[in-house]
C-alpha atoms as a PDB file:
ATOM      1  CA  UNK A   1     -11.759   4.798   6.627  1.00  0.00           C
ATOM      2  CA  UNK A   2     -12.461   1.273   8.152  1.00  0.00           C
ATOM      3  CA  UNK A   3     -13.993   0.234   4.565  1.00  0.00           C
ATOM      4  CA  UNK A   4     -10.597   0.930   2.742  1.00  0.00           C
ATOM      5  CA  UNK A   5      -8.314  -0.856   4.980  1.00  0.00           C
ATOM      6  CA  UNK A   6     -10.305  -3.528   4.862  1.00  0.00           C
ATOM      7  CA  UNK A   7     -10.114  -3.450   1.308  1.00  0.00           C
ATOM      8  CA  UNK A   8      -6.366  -3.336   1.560  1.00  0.00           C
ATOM      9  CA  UNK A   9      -6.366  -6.738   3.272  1.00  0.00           C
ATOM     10  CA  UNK A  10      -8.777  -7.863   1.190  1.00  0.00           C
ATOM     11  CA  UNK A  11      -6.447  -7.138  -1.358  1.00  0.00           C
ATOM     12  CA  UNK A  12      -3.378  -8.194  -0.088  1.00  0.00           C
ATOM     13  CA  UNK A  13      -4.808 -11.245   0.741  1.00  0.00           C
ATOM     14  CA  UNK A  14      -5.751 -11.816  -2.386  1.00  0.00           C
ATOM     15  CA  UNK A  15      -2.401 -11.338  -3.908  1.00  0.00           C
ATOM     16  CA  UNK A  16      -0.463 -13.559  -1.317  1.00  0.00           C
ATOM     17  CA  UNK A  17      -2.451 -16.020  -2.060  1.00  0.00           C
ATOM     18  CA  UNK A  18      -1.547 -16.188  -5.681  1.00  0.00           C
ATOM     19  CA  UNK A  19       1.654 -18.432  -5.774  1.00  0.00           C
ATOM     20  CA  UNK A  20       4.626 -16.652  -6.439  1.00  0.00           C
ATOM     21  CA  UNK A  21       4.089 -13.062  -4.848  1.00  0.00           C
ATOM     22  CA  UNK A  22       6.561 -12.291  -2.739  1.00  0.00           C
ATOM     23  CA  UNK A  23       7.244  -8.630  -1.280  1.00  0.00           C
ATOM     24  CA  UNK A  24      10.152  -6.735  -3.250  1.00  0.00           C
ATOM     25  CA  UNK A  25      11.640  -3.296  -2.218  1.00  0.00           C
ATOM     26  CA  UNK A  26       9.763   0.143  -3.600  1.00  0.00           C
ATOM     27  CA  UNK A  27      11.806   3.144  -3.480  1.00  0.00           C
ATOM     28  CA  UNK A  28      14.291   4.574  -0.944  1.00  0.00           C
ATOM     29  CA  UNK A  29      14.310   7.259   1.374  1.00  0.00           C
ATOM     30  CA  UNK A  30      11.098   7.549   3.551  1.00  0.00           C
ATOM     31  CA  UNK A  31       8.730   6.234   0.615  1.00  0.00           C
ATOM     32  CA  UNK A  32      10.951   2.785   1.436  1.00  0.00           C
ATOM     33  CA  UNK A  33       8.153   0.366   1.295  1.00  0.00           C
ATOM     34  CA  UNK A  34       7.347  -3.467   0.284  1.00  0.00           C
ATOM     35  CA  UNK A  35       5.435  -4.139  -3.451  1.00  0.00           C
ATOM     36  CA  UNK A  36       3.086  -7.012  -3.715  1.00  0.00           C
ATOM     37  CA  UNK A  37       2.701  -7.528  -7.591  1.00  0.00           C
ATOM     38  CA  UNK A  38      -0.309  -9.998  -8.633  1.00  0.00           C
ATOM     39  CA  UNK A  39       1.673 -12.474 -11.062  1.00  0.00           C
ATOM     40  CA  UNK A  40      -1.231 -13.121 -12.730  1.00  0.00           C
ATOM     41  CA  UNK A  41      -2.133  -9.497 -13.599  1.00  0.00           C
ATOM     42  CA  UNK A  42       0.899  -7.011 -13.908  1.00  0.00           C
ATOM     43  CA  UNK A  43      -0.767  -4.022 -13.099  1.00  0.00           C
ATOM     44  CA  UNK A  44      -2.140  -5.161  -9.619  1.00  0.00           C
ATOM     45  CA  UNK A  45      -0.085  -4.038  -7.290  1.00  0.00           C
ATOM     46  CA  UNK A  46       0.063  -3.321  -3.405  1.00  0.00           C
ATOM     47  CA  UNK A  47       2.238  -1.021  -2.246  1.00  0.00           C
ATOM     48  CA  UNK A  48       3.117  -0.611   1.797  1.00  0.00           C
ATOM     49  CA  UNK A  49       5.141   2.178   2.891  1.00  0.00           C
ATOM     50  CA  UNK A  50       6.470   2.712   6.355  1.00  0.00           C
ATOM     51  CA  UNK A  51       5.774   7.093   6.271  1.00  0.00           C
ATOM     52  CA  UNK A  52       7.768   9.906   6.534  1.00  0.00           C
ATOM     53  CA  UNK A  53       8.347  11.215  10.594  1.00  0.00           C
ATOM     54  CA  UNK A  54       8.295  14.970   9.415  1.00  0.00           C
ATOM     55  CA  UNK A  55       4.956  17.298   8.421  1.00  0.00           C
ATOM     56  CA  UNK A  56       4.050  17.161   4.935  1.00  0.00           C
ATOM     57  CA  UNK A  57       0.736  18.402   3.069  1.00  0.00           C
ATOM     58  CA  UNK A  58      -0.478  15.388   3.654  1.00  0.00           C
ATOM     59  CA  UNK A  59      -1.068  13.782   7.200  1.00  0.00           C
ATOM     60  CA  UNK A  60      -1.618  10.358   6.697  1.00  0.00           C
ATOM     61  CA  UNK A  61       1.794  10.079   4.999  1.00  0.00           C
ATOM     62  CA  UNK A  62       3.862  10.701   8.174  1.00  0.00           C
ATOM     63  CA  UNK A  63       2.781   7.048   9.419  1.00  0.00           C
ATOM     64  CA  UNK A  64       2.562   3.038   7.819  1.00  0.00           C
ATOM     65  CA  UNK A  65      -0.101   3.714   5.079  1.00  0.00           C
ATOM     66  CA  UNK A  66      -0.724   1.629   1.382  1.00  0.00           C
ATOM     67  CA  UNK A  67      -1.635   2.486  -2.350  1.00  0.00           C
ATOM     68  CA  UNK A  68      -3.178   0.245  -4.577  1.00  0.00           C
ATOM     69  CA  UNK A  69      -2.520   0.550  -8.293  1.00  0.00           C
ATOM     70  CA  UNK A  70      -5.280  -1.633 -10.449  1.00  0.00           C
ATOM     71  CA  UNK A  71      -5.306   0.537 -13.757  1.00  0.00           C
ATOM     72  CA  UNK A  72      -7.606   1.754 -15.058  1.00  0.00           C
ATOM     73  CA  UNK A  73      -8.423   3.673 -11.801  1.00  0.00           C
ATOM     74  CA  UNK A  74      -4.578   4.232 -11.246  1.00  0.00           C
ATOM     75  CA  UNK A  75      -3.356   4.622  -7.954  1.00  0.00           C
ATOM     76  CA  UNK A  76      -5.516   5.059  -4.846  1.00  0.00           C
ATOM     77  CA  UNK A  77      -4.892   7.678  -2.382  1.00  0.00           C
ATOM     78  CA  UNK A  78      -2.845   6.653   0.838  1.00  0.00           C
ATOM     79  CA  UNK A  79      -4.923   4.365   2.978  1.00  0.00           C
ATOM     80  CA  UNK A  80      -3.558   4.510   6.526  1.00  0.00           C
ATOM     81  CA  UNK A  81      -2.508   1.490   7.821  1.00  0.00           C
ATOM     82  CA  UNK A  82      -2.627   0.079  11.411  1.00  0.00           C
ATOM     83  CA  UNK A  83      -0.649   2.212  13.804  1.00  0.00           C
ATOM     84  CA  UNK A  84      -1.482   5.352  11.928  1.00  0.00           C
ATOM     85  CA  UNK A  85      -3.480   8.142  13.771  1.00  0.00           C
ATOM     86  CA  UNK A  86      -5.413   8.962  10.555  1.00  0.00           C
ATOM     87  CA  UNK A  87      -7.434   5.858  11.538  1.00  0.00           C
END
């Protein structure tokens, strides 16, 4: 799990350093999370969501986790985030 967040911040990094990216709202509602679209390349995106507090199907939801979207893999699966027990 270690190796994915690191890629996260890898990523992230990577896309605040590119002038111009600037967090933007995602959705409402408990997916309510920050975007980080690469300017440079559309389709590279980090996406930071803050979890729902309720059970769900899927654990790692319920806390701060992120999904990368770099098509053509698509989206990633939620990587939890710091504060999340899924760590």
């Amino acid at each position: 799990m270690q190796s994915q967040r690191t890629f996260v911040g890898k990523r992230f990094r990577k896309l605040r350093s590119c002038s111009g990216v600037e967090g933007a709202p995602s959705c409402t509602g408990w997916k309510q999370g920050t975007r980080y679209v690469n300017p440079n390349n559309q389709s590279e995106v980090v996406t930071i969501i803050r979890g729902k507090p309720h059970p769900l199907e899927t654990p790692v939801k319920q806390w701060p986790y992120a999904r990368i979207s770099d098509p053509p893999s698509e989206r990633s699966e939620p990587i939890p985030l710091a504060g999340n027990p899924a760590l």
